[in-house]
PDB file of N, CA and C in Angstrom:
ATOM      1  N   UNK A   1     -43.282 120.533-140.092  1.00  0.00           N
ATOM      2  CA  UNK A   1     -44.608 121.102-140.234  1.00  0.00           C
ATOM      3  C   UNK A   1     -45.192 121.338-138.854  1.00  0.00           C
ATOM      4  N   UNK A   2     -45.430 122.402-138.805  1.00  0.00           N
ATOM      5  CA  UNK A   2     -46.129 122.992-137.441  1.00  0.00           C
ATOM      6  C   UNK A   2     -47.651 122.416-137.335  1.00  0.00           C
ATOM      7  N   UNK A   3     -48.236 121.613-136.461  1.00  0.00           N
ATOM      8  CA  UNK A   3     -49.510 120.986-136.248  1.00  0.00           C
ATOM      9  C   UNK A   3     -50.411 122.031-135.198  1.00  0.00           C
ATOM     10  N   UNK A   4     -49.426 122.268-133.889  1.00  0.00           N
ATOM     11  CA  UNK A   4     -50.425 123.005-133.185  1.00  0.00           C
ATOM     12  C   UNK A   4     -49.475 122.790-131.612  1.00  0.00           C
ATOM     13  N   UNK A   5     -50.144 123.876-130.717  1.00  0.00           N
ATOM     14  CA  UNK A   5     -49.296 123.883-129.615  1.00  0.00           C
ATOM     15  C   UNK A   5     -49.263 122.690-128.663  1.00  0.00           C
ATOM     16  N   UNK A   6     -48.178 121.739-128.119  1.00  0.00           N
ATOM     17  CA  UNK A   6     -48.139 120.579-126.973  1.00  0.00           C
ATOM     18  C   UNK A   6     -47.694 121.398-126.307  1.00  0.00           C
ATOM     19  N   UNK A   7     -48.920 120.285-125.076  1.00  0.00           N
ATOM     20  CA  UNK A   7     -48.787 120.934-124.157  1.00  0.00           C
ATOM     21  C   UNK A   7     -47.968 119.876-123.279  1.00  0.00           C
ATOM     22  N   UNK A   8     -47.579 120.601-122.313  1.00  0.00           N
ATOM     23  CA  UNK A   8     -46.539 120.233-121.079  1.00  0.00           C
ATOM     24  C   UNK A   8     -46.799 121.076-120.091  1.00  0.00           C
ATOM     25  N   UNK A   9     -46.429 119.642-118.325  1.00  0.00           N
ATOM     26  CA  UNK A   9     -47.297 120.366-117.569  1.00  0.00           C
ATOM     27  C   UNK A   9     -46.392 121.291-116.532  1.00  0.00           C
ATOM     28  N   UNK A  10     -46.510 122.104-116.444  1.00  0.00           N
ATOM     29  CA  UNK A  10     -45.290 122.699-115.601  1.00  0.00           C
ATOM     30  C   UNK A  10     -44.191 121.996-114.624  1.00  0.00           C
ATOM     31  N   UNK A  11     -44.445 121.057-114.160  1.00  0.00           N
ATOM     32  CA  UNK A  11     -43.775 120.245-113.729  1.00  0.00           C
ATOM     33  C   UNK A  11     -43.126 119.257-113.807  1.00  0.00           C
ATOM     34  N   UNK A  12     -43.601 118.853-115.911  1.00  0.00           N
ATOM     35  CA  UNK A  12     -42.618 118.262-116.414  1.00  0.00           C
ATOM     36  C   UNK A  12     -41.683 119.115-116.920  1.00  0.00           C
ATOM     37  N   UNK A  13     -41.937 120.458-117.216  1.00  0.00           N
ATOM     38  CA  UNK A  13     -41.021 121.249-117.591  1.00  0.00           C
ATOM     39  C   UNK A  13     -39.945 121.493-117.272  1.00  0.00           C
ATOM     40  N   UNK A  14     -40.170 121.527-115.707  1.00  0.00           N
ATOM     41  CA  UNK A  14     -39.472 121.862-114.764  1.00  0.00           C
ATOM     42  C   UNK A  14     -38.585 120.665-113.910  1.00  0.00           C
ATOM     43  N   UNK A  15     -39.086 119.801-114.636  1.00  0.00           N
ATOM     44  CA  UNK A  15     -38.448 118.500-114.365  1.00  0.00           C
ATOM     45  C   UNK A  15     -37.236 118.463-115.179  1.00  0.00           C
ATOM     46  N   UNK A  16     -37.810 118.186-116.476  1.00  0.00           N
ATOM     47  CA  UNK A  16     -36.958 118.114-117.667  1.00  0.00           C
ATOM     48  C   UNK A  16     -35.344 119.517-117.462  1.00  0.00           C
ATOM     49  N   UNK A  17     -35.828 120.612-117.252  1.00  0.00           N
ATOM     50  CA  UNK A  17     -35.091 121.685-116.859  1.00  0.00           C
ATOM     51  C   UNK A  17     -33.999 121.177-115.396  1.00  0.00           C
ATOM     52  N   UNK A  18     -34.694 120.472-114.755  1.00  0.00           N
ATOM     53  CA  UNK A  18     -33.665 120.301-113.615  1.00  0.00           C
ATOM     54  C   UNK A  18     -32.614 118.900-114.006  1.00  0.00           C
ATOM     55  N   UNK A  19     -33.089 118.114-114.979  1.00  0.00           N
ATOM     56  CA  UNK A  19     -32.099 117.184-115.314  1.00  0.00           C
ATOM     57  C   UNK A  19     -30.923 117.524-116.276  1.00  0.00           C
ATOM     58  N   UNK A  20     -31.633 118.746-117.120  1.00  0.00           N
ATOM     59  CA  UNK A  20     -30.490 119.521-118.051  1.00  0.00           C
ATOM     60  C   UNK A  20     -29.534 120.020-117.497  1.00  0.00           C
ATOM     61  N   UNK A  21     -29.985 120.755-116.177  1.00  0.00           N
ATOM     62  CA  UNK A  21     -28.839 121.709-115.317  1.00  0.00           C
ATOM     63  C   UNK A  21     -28.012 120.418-114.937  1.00  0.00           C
ATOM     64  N   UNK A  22     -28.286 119.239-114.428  1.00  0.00           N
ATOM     65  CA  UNK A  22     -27.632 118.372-113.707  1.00  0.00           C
ATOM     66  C   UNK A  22     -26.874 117.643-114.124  1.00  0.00           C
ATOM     67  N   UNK A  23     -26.977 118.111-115.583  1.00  0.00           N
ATOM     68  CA  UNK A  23     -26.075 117.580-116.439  1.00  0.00           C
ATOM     69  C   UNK A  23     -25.006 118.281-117.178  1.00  0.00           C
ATOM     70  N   UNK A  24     -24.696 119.341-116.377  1.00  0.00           N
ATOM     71  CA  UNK A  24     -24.329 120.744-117.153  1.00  0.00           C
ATOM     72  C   UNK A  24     -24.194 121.725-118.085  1.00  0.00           C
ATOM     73  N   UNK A  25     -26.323 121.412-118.136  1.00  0.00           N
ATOM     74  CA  UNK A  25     -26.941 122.249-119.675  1.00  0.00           C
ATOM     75  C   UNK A  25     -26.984 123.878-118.766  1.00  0.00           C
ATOM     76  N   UNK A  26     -26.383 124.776-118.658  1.00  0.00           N
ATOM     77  CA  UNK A  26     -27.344 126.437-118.952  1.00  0.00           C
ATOM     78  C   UNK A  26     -27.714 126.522-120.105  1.00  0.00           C
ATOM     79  N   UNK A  27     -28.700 127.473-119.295  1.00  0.00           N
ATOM     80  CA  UNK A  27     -29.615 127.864-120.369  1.00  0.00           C
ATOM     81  C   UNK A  27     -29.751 129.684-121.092  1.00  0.00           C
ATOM     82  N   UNK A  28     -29.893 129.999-122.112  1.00  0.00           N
ATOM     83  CA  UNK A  28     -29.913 131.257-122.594  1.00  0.00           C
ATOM     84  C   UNK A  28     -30.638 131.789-122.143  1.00  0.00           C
ATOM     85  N   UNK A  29     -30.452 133.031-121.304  1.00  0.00           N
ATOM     86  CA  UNK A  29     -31.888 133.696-120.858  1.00  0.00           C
ATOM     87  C   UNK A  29     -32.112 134.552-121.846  1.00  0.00           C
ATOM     88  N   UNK A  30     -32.089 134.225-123.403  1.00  0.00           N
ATOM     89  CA  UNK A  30     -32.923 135.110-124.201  1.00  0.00           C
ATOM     90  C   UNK A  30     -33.516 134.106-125.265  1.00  0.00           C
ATOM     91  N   UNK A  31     -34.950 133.957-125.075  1.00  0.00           N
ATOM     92  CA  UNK A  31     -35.544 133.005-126.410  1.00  0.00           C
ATOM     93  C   UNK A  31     -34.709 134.129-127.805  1.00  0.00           C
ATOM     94  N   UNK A  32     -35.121 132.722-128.870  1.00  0.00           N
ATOM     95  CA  UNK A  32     -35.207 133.166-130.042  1.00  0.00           C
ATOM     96  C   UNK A  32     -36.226 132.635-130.845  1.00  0.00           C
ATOM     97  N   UNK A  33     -36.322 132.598-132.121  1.00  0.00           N
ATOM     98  CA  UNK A  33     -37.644 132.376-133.064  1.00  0.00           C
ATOM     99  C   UNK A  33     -37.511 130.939-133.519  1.00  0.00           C
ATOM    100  N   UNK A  34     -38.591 130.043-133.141  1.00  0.00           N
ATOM    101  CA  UNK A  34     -38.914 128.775-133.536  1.00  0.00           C
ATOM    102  C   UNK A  34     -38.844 128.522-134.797  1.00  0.00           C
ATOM    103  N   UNK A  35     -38.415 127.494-135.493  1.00  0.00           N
ATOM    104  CA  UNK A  35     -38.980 127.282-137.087  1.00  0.00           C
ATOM    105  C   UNK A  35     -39.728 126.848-136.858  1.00  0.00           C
ATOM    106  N   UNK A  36     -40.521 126.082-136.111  1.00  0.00           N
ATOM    107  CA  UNK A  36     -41.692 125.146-136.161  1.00  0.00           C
ATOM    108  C   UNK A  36     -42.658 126.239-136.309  1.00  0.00           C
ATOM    109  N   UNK A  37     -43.181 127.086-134.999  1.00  0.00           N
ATOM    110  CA  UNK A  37     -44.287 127.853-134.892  1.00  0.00           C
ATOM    111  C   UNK A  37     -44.168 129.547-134.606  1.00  0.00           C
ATOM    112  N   UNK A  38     -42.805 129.707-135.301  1.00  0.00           N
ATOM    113  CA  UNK A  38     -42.734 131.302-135.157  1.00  0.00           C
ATOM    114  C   UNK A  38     -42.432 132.089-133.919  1.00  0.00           C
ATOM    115  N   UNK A  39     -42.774 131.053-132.974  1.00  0.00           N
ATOM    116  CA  UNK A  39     -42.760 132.166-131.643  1.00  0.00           C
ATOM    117  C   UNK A  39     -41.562 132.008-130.990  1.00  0.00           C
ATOM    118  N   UNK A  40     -41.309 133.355-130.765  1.00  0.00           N
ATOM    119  CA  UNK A  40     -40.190 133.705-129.693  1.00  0.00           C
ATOM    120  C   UNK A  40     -40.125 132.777-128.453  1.00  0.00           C
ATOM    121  N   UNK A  41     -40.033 131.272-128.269  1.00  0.00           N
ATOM    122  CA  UNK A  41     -40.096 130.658-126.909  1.00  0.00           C
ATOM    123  C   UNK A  41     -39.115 129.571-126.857  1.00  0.00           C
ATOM    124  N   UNK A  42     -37.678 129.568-128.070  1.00  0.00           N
ATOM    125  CA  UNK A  42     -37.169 128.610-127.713  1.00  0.00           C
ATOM    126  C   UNK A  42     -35.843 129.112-127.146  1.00  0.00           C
ATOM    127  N   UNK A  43     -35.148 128.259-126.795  1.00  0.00           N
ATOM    128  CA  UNK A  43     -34.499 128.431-125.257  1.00  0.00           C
ATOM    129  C   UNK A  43     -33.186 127.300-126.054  1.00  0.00           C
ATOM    130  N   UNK A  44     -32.283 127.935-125.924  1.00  0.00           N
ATOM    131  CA  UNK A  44     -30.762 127.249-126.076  1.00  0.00           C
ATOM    132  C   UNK A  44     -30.327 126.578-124.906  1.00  0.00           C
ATOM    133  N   UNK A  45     -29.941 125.454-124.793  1.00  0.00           N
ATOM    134  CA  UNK A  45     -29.614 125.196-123.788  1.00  0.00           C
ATOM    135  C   UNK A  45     -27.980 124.063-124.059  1.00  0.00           C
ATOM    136  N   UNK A  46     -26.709 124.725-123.075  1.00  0.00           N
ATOM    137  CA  UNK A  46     -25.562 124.325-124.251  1.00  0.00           C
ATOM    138  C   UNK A  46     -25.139 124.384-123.144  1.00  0.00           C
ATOM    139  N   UNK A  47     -23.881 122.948-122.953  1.00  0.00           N
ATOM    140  CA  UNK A  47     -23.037 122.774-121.746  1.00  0.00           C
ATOM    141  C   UNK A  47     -21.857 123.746-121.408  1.00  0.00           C
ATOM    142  N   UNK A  48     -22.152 123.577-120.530  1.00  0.00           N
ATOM    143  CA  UNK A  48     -21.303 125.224-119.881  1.00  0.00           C
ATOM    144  C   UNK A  48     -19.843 124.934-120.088  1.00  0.00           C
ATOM    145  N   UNK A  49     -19.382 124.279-120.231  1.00  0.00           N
ATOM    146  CA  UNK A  49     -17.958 123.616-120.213  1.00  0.00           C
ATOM    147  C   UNK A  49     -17.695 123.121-121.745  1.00  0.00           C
ATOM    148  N   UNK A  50     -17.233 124.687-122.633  1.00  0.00           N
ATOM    149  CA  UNK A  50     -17.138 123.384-123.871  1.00  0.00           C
ATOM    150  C   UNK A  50     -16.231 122.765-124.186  1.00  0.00           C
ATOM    151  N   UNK A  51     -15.386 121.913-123.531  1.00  0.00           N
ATOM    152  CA  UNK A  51     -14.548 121.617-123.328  1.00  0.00           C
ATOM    153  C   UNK A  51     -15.116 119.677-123.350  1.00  0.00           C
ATOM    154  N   UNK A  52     -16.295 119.596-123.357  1.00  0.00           N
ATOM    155  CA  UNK A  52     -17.285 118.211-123.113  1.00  0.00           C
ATOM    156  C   UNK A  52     -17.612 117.874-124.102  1.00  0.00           C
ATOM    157  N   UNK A  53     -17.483 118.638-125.437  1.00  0.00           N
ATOM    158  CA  UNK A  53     -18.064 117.890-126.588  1.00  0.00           C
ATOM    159  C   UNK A  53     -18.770 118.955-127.312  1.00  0.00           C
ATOM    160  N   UNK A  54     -19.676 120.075-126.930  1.00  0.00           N
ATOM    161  CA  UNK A  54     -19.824 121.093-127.389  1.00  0.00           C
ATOM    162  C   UNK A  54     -21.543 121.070-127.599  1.00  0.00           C
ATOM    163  N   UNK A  55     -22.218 119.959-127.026  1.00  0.00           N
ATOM    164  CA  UNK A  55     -23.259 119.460-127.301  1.00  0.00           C
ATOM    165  C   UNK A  55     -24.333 120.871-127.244  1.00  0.00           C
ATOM    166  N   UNK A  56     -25.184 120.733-127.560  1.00  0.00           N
ATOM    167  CA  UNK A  56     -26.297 122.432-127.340  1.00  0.00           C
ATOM    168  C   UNK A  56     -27.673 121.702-127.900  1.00  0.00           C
ATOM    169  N   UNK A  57     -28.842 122.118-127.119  1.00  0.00           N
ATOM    170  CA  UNK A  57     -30.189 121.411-127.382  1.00  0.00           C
ATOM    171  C   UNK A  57     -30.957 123.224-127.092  1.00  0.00           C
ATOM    172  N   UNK A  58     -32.013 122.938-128.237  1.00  0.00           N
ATOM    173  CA  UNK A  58     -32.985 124.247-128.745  1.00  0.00           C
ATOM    174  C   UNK A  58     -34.070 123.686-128.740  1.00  0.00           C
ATOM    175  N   UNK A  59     -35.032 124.139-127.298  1.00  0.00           N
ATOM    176  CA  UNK A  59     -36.020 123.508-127.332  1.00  0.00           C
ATOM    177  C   UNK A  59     -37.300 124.464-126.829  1.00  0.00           C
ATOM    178  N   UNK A  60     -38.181 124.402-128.371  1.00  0.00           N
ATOM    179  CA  UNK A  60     -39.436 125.700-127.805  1.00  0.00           C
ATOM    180  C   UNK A  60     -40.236 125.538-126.984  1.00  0.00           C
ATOM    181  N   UNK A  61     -40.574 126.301-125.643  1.00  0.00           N
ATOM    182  CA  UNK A  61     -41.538 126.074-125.245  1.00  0.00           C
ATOM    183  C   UNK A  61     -42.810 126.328-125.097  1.00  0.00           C
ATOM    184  N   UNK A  62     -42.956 126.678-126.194  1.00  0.00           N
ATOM    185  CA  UNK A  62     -44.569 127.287-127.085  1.00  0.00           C
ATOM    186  C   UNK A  62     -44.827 125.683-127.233  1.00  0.00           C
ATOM    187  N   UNK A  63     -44.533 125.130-128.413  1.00  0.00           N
ATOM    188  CA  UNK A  63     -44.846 123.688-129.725  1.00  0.00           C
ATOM    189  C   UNK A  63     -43.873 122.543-129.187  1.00  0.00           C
ATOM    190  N   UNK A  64     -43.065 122.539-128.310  1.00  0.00           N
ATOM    191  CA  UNK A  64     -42.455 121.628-127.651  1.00  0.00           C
ATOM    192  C   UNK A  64     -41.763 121.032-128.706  1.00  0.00           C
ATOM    193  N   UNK A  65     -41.218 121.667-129.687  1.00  0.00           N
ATOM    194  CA  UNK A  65     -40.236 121.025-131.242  1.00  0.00           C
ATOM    195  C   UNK A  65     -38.631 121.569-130.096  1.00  0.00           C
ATOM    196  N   UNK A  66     -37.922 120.379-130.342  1.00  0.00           N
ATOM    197  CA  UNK A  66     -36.642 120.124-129.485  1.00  0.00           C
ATOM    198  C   UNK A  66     -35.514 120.180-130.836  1.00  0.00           C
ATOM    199  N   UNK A  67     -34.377 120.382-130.845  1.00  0.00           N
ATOM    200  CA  UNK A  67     -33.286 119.713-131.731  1.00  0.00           C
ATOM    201  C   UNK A  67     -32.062 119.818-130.650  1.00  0.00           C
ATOM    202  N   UNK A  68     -31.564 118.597-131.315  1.00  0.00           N
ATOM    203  CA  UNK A  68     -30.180 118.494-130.531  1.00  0.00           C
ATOM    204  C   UNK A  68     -28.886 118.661-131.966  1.00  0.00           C
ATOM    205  N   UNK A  69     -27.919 119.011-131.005  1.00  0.00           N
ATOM    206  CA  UNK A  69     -26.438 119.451-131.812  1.00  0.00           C
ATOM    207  C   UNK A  69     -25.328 119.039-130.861  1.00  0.00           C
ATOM    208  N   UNK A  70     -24.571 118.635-132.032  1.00  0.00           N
ATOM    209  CA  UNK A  70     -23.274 118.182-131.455  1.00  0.00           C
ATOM    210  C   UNK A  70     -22.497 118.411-132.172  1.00  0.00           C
ATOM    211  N   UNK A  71     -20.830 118.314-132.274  1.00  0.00           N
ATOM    212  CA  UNK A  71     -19.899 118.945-133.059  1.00  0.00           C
ATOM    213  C   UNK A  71     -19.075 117.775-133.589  1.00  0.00           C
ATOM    214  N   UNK A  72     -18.621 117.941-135.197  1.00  0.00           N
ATOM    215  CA  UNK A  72     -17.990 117.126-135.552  1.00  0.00           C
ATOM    216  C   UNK A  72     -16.479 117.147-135.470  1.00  0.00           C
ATOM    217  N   UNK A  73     -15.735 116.429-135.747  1.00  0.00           N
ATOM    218  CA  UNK A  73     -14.173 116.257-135.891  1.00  0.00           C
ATOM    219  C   UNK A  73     -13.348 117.897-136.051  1.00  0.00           C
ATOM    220  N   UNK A  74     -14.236 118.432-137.085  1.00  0.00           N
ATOM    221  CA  UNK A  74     -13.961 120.174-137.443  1.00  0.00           C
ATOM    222  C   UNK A  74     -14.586 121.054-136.651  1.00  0.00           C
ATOM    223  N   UNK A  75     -15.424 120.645-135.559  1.00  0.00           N
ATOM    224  CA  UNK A  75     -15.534 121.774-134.640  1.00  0.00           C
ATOM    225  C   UNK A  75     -17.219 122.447-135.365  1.00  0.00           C
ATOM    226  N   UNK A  76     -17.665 121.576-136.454  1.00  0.00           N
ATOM    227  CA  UNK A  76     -18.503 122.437-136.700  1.00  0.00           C
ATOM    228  C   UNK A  76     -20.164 121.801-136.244  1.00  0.00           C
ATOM    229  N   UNK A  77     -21.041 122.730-135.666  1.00  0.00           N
ATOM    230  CA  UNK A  77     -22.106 121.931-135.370  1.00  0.00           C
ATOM    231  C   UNK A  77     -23.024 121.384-136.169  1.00  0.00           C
ATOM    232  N   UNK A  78     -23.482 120.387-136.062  1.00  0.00           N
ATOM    233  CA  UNK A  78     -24.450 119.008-136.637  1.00  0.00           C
ATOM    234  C   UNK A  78     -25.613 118.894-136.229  1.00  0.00           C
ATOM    235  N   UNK A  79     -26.883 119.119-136.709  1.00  0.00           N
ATOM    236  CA  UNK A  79     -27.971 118.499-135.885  1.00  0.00           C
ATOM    237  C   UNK A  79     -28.505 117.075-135.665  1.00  0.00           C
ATOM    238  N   UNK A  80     -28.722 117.045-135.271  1.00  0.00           N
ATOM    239  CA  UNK A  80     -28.953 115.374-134.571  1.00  0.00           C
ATOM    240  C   UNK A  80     -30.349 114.896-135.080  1.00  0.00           C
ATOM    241  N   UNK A  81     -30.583 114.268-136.039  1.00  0.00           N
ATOM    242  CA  UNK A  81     -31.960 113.975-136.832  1.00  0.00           C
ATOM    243  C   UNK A  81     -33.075 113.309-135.835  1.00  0.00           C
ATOM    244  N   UNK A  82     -33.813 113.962-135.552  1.00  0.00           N
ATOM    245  CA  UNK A  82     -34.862 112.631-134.440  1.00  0.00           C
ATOM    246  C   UNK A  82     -34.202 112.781-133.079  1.00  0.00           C
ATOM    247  N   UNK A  83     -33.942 113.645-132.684  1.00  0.00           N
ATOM    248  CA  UNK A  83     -33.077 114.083-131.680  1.00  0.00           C
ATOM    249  C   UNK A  83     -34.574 114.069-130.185  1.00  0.00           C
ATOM    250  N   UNK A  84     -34.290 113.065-129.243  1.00  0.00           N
ATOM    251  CA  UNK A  84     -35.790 112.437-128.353  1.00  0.00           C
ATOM    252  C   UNK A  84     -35.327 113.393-126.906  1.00  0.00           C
ATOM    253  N   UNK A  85     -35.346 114.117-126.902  1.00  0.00           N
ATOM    254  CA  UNK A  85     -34.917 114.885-125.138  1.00  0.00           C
ATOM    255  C   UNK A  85     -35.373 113.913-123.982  1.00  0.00           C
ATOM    256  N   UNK A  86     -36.379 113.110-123.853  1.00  0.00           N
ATOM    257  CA  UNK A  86     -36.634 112.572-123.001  1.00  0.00           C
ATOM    258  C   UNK A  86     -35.605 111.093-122.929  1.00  0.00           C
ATOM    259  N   UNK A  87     -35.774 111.006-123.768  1.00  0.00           N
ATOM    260  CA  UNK A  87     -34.894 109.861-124.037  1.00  0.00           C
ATOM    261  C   UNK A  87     -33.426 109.847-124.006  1.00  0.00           C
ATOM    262  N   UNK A  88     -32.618 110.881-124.378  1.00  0.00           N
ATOM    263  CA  UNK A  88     -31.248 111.444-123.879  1.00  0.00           C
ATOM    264  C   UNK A  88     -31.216 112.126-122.428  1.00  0.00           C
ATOM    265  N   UNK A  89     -31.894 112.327-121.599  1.00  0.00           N
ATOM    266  CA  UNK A  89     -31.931 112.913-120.699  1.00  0.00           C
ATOM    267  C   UNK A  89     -32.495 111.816-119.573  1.00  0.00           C
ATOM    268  N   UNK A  90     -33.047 110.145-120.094  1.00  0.00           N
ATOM    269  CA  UNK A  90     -32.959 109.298-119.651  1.00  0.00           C
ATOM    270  C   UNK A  90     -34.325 109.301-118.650  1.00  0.00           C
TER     271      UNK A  90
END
């Protein structure tokens, strides 16, 4: 359920963004459409090497709604329930 836009301050953004790269997240340079709040602002972000597990995190930056994915035994992706970005990203 969509509540309303969080905010984040550019410099956690940009924080958060520099620990993804450092971990070998790129990122999609093309948003796509949120389920949370409709807007075109979320951002794929999936290890460049899939060769690591296949992991990929979708996180809007309109409503700040995150999901994480990872791949099972069959190769197929899973979302990660309660999936905390700050908290995986440490």
């Amino acid at each position: 359920m969509y509540i309303g836009v969080v905010t984040r301050s550019t410099s956690d953004v940009a924080n958060l963004e520099h620990k993804l790269k450092k971990r070998g997240f790129g990122r999609d340079p093309y948003p796509i459409d949120c389920v949370e709040c409709n807007e075109r602002a979320v951002f794929v972000y999936a290890l460049k090497h899939t060769n690591l597990g296949g992991r990929s995190i979708e996180w809007c930056h309109h409503c700040q709604h995150v999901r994480g994915y990872s791949r099972d035994r069959d190769g197929d992706r899973v979302e990660q329930p309660g999936f905390d970005l700050e908290g995986f990203l440490g």
